[in-house]
C-alpha atoms as a PDB file:
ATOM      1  CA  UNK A   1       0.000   0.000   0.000  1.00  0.00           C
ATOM      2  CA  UNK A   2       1.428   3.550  -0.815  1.00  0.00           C
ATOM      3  CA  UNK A   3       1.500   6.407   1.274  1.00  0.00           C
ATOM      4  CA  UNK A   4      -1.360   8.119   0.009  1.00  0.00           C
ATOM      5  CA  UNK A   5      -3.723   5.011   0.358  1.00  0.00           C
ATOM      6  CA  UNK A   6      -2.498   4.313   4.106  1.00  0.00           C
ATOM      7  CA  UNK A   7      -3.266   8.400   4.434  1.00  0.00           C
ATOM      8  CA  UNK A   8      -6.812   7.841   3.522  1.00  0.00           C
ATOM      9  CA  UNK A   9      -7.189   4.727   5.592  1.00  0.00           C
ATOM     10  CA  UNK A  10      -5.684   6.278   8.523  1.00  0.00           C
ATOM     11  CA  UNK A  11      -8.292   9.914   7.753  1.00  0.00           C
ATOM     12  CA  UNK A  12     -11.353   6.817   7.188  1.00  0.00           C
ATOM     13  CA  UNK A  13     -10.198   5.176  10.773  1.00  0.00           C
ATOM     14  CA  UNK A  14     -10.499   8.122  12.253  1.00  0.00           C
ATOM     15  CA  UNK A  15     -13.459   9.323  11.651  1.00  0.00           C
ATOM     16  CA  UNK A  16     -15.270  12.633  10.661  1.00  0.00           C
ATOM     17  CA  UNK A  17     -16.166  15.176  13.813  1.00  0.00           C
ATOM     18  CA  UNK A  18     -20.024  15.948  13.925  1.00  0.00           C
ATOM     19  CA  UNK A  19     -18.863  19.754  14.126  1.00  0.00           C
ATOM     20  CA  UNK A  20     -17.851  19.036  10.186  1.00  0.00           C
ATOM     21  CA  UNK A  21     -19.967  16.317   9.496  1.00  0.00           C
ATOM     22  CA  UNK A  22     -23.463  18.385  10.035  1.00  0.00           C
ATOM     23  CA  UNK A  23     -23.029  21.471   8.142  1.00  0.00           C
ATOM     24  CA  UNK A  24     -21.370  18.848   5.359  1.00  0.00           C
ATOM     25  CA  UNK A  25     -24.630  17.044   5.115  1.00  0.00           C
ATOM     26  CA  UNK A  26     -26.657  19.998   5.024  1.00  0.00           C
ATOM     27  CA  UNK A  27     -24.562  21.453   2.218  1.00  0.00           C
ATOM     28  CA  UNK A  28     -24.767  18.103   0.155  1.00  0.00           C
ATOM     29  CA  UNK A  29     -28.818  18.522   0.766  1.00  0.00           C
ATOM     30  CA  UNK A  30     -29.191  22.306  -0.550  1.00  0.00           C
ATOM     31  CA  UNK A  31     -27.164  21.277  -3.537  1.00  0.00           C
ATOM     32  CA  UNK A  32     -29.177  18.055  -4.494  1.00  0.00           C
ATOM     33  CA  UNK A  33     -32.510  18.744  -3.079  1.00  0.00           C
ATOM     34  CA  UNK A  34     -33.641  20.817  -5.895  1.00  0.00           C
ATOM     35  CA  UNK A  35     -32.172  18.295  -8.658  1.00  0.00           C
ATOM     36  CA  UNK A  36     -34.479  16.037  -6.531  1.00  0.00           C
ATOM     37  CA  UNK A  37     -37.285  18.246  -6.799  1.00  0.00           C
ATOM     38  CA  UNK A  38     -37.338  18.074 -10.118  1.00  0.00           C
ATOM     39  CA  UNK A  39     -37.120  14.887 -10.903  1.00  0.00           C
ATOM     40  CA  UNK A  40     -40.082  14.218  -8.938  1.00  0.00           C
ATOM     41  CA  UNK A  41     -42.168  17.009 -10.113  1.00  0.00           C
ATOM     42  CA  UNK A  42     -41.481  15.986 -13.293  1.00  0.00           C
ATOM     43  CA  UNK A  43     -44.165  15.086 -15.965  1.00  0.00           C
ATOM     44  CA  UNK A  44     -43.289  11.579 -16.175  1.00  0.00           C
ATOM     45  CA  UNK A  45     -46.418  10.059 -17.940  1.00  0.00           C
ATOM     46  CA  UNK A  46     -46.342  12.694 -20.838  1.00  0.00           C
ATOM     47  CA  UNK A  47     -42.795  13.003 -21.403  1.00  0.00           C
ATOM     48  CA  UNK A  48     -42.682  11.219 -24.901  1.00  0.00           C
ATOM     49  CA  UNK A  49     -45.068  13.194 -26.002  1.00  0.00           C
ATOM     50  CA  UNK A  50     -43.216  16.411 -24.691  1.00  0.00           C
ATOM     51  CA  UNK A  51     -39.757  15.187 -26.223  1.00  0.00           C
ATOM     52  CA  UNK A  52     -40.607  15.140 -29.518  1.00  0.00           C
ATOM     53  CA  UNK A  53     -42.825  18.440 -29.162  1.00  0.00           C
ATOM     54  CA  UNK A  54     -41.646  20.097 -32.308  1.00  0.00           C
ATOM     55  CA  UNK A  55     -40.628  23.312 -30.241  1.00  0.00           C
ATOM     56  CA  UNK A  56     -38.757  20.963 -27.797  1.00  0.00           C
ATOM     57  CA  UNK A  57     -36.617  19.318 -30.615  1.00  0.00           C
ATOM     58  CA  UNK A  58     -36.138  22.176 -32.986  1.00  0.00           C
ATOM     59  CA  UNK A  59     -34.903  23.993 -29.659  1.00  0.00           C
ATOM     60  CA  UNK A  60     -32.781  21.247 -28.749  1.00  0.00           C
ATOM     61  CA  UNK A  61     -31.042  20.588 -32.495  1.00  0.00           C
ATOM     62  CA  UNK A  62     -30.422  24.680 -32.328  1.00  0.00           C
ATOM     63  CA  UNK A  63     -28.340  24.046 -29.048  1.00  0.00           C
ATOM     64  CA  UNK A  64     -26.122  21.433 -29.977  1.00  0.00           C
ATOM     65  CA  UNK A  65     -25.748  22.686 -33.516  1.00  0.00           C
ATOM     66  CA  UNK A  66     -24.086  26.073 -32.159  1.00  0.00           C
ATOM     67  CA  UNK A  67     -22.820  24.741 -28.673  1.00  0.00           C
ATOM     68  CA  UNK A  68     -20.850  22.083 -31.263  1.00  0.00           C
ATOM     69  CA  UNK A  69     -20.356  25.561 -33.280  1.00  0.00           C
ATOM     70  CA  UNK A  70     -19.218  27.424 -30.723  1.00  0.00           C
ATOM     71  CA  UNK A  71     -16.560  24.861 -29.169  1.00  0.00           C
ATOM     72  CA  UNK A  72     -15.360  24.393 -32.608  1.00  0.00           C
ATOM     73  CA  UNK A  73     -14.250  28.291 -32.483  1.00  0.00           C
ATOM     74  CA  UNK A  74     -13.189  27.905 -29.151  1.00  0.00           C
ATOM     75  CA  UNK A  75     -10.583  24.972 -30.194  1.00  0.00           C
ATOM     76  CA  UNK A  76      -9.311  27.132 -33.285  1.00  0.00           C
ATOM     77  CA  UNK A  77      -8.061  30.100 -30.976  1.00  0.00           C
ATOM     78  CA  UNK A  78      -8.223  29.339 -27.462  1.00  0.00           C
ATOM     79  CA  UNK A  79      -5.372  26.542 -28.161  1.00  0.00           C
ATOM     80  CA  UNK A  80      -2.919  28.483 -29.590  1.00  0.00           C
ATOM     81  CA  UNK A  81      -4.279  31.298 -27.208  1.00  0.00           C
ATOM     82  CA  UNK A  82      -3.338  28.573 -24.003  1.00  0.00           C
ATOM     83  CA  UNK A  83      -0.460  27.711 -25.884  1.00  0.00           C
ATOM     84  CA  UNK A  84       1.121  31.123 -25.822  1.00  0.00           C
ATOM     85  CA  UNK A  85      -0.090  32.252 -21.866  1.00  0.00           C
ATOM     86  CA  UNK A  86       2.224  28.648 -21.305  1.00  0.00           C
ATOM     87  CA  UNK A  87       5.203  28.680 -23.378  1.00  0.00           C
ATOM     88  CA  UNK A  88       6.020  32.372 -24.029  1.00  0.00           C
ATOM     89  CA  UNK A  89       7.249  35.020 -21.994  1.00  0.00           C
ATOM     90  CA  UNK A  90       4.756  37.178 -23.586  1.00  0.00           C
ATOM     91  CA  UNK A  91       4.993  40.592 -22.232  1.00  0.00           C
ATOM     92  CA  UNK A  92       2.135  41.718 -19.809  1.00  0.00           C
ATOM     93  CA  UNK A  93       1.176  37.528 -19.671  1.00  0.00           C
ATOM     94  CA  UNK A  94      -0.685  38.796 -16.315  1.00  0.00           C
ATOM     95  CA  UNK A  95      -2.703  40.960 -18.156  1.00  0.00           C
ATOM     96  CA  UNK A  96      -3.958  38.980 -20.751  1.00  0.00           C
ATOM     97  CA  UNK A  97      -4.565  35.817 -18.728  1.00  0.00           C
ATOM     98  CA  UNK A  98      -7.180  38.467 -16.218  1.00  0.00           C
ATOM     99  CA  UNK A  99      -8.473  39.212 -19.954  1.00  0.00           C
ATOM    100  CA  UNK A 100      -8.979  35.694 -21.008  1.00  0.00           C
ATOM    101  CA  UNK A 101     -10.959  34.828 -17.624  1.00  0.00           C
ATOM    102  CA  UNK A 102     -12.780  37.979 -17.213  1.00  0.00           C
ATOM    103  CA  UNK A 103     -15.940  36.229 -19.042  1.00  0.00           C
ATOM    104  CA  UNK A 104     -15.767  33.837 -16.032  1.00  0.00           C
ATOM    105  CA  UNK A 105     -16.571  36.249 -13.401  1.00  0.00           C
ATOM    106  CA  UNK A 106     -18.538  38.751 -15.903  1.00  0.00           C
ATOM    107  CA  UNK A 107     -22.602  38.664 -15.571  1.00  0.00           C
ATOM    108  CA  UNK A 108     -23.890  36.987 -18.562  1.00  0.00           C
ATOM    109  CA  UNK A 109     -25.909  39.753 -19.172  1.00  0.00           C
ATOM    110  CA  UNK A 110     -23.141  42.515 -19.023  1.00  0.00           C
ATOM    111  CA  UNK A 111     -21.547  40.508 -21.616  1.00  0.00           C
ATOM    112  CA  UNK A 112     -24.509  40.275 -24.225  1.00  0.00           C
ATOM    113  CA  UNK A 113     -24.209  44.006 -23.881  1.00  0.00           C
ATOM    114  CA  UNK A 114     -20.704  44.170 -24.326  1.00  0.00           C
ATOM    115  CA  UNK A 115     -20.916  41.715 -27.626  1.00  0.00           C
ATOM    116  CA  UNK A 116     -23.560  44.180 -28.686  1.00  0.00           C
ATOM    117  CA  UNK A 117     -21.620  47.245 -28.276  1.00  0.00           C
ATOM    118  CA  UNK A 118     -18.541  45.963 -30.266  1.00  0.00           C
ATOM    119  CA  UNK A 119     -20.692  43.550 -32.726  1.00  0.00           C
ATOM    120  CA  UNK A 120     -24.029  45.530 -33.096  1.00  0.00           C
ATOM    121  CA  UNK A 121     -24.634  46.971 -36.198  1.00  0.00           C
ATOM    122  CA  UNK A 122     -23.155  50.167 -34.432  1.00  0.00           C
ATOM    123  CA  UNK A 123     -20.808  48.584 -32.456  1.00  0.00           C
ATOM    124  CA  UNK A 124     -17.325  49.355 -32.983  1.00  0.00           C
ATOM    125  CA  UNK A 125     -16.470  46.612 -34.969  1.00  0.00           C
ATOM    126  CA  UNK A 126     -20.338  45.553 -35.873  1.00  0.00           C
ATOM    127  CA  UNK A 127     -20.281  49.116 -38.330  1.00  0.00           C
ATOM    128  CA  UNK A 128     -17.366  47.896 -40.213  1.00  0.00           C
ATOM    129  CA  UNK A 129     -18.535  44.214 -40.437  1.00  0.00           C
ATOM    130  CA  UNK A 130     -22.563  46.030 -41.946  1.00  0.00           C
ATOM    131  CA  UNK A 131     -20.675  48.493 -44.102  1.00  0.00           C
ATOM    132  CA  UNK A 132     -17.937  45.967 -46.181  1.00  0.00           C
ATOM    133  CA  UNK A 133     -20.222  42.769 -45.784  1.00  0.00           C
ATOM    134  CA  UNK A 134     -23.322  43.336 -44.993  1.00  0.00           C
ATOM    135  CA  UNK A 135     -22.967  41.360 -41.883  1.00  0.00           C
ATOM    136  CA  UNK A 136     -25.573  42.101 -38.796  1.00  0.00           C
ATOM    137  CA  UNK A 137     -24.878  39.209 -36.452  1.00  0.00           C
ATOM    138  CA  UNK A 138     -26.908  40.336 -33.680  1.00  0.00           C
ATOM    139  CA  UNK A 139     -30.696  38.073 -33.487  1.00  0.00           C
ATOM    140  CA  UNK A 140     -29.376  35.666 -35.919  1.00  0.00           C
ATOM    141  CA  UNK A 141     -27.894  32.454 -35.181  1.00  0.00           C
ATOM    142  CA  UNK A 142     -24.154  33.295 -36.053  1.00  0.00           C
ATOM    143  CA  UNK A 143     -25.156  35.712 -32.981  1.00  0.00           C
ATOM    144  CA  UNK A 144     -25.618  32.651 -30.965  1.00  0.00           C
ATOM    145  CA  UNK A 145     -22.716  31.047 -31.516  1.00  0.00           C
ATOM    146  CA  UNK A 146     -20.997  34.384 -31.206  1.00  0.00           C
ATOM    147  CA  UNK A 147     -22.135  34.885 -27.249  1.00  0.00           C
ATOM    148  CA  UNK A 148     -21.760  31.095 -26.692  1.00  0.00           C
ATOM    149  CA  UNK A 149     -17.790  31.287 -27.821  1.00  0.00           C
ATOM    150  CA  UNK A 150     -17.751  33.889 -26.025  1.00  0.00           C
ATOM    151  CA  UNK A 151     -18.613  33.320 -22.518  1.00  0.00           C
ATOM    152  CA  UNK A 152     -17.457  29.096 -23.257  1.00  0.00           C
ATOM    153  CA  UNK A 153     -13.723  30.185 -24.780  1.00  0.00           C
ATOM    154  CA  UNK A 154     -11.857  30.911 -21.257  1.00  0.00           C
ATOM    155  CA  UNK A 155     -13.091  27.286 -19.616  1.00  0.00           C
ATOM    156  CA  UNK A 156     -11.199  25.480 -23.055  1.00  0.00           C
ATOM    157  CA  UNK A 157      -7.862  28.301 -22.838  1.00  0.00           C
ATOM    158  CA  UNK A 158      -7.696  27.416 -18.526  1.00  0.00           C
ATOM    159  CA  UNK A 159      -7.813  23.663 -18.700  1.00  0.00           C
ATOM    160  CA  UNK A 160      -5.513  23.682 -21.653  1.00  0.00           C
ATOM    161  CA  UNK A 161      -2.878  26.073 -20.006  1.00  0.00           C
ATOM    162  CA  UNK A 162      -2.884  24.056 -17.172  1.00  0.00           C
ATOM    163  CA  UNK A 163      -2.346  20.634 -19.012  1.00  0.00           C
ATOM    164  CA  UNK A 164       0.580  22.533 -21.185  1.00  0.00           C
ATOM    165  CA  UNK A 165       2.275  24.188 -17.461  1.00  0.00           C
ATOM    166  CA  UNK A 166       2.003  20.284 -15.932  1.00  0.00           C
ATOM    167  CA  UNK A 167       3.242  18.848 -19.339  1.00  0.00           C
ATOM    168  CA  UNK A 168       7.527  17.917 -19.430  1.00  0.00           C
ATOM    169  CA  UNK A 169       9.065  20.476 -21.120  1.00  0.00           C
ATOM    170  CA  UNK A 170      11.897  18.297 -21.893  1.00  0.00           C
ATOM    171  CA  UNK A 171      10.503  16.212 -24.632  1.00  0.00           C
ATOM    172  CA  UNK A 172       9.910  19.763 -27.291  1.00  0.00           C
ATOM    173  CA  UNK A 173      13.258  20.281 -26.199  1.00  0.00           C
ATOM    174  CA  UNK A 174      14.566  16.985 -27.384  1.00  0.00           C
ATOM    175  CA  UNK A 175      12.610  17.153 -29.993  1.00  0.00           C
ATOM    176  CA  UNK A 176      13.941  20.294 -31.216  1.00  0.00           C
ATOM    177  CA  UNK A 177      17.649  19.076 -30.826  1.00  0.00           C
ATOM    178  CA  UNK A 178      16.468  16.503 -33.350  1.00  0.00           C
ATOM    179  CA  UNK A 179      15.853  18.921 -35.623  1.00  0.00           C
ATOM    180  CA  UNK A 180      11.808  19.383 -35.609  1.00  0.00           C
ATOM    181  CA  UNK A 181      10.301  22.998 -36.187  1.00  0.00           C
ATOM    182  CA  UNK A 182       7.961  24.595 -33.787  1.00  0.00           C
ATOM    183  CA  UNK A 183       5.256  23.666 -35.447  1.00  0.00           C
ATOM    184  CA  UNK A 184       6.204  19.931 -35.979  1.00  0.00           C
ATOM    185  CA  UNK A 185       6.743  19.701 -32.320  1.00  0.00           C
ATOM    186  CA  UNK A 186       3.518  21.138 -31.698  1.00  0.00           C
ATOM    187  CA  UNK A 187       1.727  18.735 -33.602  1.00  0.00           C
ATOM    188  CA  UNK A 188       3.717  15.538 -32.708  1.00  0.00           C
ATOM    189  CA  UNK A 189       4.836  15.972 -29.191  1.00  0.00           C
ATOM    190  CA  UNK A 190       3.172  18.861 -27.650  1.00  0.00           C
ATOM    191  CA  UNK A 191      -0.729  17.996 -28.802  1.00  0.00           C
ATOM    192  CA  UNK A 192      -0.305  14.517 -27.782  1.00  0.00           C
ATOM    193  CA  UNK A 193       1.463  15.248 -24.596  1.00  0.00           C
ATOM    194  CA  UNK A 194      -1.626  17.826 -23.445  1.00  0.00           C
ATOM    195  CA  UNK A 195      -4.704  15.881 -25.076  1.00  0.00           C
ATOM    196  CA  UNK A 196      -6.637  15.053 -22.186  1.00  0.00           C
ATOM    197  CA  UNK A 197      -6.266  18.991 -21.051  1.00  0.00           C
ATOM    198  CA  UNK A 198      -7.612  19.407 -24.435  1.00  0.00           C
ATOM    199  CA  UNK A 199     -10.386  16.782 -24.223  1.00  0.00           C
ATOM    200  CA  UNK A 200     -11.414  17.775 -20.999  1.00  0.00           C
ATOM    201  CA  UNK A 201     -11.845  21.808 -21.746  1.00  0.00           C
ATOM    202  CA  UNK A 202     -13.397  20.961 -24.972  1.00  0.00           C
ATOM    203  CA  UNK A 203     -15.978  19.258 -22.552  1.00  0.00           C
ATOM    204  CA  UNK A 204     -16.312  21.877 -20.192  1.00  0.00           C
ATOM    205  CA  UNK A 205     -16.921  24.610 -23.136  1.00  0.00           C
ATOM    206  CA  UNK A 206     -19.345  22.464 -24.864  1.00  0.00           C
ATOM    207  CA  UNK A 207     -21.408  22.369 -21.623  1.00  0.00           C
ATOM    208  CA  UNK A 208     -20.891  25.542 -20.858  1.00  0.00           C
ATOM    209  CA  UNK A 209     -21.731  26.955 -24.261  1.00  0.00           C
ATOM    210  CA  UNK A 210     -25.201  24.250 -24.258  1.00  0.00           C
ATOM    211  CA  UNK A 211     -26.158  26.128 -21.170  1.00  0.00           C
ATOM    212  CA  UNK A 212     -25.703  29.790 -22.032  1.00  0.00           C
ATOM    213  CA  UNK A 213     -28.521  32.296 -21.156  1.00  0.00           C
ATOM    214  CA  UNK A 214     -28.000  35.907 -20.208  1.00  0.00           C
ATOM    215  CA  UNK A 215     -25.427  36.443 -23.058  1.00  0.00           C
ATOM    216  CA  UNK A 216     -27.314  34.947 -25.683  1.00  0.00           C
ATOM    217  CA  UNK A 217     -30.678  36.394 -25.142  1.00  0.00           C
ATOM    218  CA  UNK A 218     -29.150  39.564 -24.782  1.00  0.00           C
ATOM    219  CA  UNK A 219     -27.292  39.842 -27.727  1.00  0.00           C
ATOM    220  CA  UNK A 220     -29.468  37.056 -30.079  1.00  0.00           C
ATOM    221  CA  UNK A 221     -32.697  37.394 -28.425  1.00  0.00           C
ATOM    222  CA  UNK A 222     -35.401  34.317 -28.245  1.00  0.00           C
ATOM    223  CA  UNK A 223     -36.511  33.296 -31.647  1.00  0.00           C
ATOM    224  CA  UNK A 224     -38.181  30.293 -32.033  1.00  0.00           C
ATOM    225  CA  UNK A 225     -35.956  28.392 -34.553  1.00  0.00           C
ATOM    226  CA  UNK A 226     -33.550  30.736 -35.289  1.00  0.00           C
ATOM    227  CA  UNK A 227     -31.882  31.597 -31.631  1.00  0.00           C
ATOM    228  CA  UNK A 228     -33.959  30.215 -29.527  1.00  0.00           C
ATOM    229  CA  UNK A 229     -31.508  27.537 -27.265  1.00  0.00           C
ATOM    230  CA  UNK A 230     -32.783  24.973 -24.819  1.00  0.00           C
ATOM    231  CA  UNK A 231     -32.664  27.261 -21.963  1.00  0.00           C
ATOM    232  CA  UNK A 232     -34.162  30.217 -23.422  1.00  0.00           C
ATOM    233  CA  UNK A 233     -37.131  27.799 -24.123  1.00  0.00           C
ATOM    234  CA  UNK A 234     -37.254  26.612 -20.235  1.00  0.00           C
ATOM    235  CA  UNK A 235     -37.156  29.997 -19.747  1.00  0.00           C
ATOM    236  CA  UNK A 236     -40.267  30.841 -21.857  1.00  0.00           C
ATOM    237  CA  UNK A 237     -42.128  27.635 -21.138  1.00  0.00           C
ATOM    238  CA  UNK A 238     -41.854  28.421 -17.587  1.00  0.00           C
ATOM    239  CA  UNK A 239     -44.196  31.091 -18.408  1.00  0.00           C
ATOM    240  CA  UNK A 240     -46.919  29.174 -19.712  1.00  0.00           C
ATOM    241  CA  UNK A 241     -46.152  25.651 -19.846  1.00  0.00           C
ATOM    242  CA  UNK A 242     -44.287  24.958 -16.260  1.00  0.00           C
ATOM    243  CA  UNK A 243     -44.378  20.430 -17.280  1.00  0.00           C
ATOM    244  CA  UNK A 244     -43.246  21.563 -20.817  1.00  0.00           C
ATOM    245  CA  UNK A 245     -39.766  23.770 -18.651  1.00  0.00           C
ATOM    246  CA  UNK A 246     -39.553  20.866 -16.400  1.00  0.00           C
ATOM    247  CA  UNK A 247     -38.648  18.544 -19.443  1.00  0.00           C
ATOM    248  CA  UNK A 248     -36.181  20.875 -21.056  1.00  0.00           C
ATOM    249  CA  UNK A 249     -34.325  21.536 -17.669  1.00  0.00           C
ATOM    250  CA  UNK A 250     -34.654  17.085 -17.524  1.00  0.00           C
ATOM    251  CA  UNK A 251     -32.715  17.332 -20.866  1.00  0.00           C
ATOM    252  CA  UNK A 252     -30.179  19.686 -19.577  1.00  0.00           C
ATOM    253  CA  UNK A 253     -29.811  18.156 -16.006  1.00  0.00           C
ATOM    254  CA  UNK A 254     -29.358  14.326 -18.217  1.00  0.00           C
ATOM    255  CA  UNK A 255     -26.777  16.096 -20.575  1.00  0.00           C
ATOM    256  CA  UNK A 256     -24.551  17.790 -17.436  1.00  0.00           C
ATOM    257  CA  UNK A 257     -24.437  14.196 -15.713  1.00  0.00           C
ATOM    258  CA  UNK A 258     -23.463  12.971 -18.638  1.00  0.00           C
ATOM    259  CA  UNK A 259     -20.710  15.236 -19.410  1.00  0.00           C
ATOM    260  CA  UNK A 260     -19.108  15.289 -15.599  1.00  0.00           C
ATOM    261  CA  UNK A 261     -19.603  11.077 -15.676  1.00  0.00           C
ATOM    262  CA  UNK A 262     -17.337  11.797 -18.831  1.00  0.00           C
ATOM    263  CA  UNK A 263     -14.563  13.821 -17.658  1.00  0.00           C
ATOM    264  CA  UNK A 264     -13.353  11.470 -14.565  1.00  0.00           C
ATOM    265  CA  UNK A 265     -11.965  13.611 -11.859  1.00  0.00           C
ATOM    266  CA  UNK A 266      -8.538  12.444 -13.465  1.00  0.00           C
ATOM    267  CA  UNK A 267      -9.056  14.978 -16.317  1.00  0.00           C
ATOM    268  CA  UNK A 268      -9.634  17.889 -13.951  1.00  0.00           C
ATOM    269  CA  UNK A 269      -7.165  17.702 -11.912  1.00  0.00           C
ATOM    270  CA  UNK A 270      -9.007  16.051  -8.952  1.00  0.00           C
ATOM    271  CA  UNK A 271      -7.708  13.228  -6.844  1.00  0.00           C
ATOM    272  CA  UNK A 272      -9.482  10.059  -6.184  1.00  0.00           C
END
């Protein structure tokens, strides 16, 4: 037995002190209790009939078409993006990382109105995109996928970082001894070396870019079919059809177990 597992028999053995236990218990029960709640209150005997609503599926093929959309962004710049916060001594590094995880901490809704102020069709960049293309990406689904890149990018460029910092520098080295360009020891030793970073924020910004709200209504809006996602449908079912919400937010609840059952704790860092 290794010294970690006779550390967690010895922690097991002894026990955990009520003073911890309690509040531990009652944290596990606000976190789970509503999950429970709703799968109990949910409409059990109609939900065939509710899954293949055609609002419910034409809300749900909109989500994973730009969700799948938006990731696919979020892979094209956020790993070279990780990639250079790792292995460059990029001047004011600091700066940009607090840039690159300022989504994290921003309100959803502050950042639909900061995607519309640089986007809109007056926005600082949105003008130039109107004037030379015609391109209004506001209410439109390219809009969607815009705001779901957006607030979804900084999960892939974090877990990606990280996997690059933990990854042995020794082996690019080696390889570049040998002879190999940058970008051929990118693509044969670095990529391989940092894949599971790479699978597991590809993960995390898919699910985070499924469940986007504030951002997306405020800078796409809710139209049925055209940027209407699966929670800006709970959001309007809960309005006037509260069994119809209760199914979508099923869906949603099904795809996040899913998706952390997927990951492993190994991926993120976490020890068994």
């Amino acid at each position: 037995m290794n010294t970690a597992a006779r550390t967690r028999t010895a922690r097991a053995r002894a026990g955990v002190p009520v003073v911890l236990a309690a509040p531990a218990v009652l944290g596990l029960a606000f976190l789970v209790l509503p999950l429970v709640g709703l799968l109990v209150r949910a409409p059990w005997a109609t939900l065939p009939q509710r899954l293949v609503a055609p609002g419910v599926g034409q809300a749900l093929r909109l989500s994973l078409v730009c969700a799948t959309s938006a990731t696919a962004i979020s892979l094209l710049l956020g790993v070279p993006l990780a990639w250079l916060l790792a292995r460059t001594a990029l001047p004011g590094r600091r700066v940009v990382r607090a840039l690159v995880t300022v989504p994290l901490v921003l309100p959803p809704v502050v950042g639909g109105v900061a995607l519309l102020l640089a986007f809109g069709r007056r926005g600082v960049i949105g003008q130039y995109l109107d004037a030379a293309f015609g391109v209004s990406l506001p209410f439109t689904t390219a809009g969607v996928v815009v705001a779901e890149a957006f607030v979804a990018m900084p999960f892939l460029v974090i877990a990606v970082e990280g996997a690059l910092r933990g990854a042995d520098p020794r082996y690019e080295e080696a390889a570049a001894t040998l002879g190999a360009s940058r970008w051929l020891t990118f693509r044969r030793v670095t990529l391989p070396a940092v894949a599971p970073g790479i699978a597991a924020g590809t993960v995390l910004c898919w699910a985070r870019a499924l469940g986007e709200f504030g951002a997306t209504i405020t800078f796409a809006g809710n139209f049925p079919g055209t940027t209407q996602t699966m929670p800006l449908a709970v959001y309007l079912a809960l309005e006037t059809d509260p069994d119809s919400a209760a199914v979508l937010s099923l869906m949603l609840l099904t795809v996040s177990v899913v998706i952390l059952v997927s990951l492993r704790e190994r991926w993120i860092g976490a020890s068994a």
